[in-house]
Protein backbone atom coordinates (compact mmCIF):
# COMPACT_ATOMS: atom_id res chain seq x y z
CA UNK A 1 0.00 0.00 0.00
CA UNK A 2 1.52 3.21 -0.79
CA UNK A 3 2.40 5.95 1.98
CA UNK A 4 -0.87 8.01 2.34
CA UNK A 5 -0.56 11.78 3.26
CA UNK A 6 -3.34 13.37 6.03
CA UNK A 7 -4.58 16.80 4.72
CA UNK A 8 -7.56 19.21 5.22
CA UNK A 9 -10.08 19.21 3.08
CA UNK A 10 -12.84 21.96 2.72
CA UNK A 11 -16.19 20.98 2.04
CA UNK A 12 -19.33 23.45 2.02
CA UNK A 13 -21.89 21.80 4.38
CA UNK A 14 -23.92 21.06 1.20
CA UNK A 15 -21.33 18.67 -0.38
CA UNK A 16 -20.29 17.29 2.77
CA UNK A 17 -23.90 16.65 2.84
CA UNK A 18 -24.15 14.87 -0.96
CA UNK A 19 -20.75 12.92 -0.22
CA UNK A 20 -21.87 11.44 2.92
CA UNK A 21 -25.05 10.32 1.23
CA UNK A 22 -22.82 8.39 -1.26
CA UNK A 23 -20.61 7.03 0.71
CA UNK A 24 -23.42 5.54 2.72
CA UNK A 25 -24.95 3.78 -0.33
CA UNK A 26 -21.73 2.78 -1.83
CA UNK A 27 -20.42 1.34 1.98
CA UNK A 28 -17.83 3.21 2.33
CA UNK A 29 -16.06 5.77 4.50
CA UNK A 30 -16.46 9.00 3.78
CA UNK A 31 -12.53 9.37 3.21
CA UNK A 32 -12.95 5.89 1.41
CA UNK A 33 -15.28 7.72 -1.16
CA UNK A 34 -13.40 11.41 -1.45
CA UNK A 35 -10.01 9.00 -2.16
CA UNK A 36 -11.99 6.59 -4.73
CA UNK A 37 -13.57 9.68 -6.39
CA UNK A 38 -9.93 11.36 -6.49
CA UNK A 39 -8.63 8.45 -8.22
CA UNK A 40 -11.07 8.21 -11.14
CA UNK A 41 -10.42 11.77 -11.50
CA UNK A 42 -6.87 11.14 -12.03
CA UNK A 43 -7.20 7.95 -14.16
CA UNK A 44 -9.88 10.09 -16.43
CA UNK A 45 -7.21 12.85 -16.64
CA UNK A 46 -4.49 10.22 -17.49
CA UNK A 47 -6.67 9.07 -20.23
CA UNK A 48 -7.17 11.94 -21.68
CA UNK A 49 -4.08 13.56 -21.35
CA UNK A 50 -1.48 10.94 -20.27
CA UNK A 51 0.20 9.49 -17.45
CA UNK A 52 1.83 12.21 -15.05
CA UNK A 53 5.15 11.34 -14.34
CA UNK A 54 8.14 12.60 -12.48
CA UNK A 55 8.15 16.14 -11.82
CA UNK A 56 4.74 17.18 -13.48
CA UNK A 57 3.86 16.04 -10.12
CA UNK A 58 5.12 19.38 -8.77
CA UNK A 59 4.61 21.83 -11.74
């Protein structure tokens, strides 16, 4: 499993709200969900644009 980073993240109460909702029907955490939602972001960026490697990671 790779290292994992904790970091704030800043939800209005509304999509704290909607996120919770999913994560509940999906049975899931709701830092299980946010993480799983992050990564299909990423994978649908990759697709369309490529893998990021190296240091695009801290352009």
């Amino acid at each position: 499993m790779p290292d994992k980073i904790q970091t704030t993240l800043r939800l209005t109460s509304e999509n704290l709200s909607k996120i919770t909702a999913i994560s509940k029907k999906q049975k899931r955490s709701i830092n299980s969900q946010i993480e799983f939602l992050v990564e299909q972001c990423i994978s649908q960026y990759e697709a369309e644009f490529g893998k990021i490697v190296g240091e695009e990671f801290y352009e």
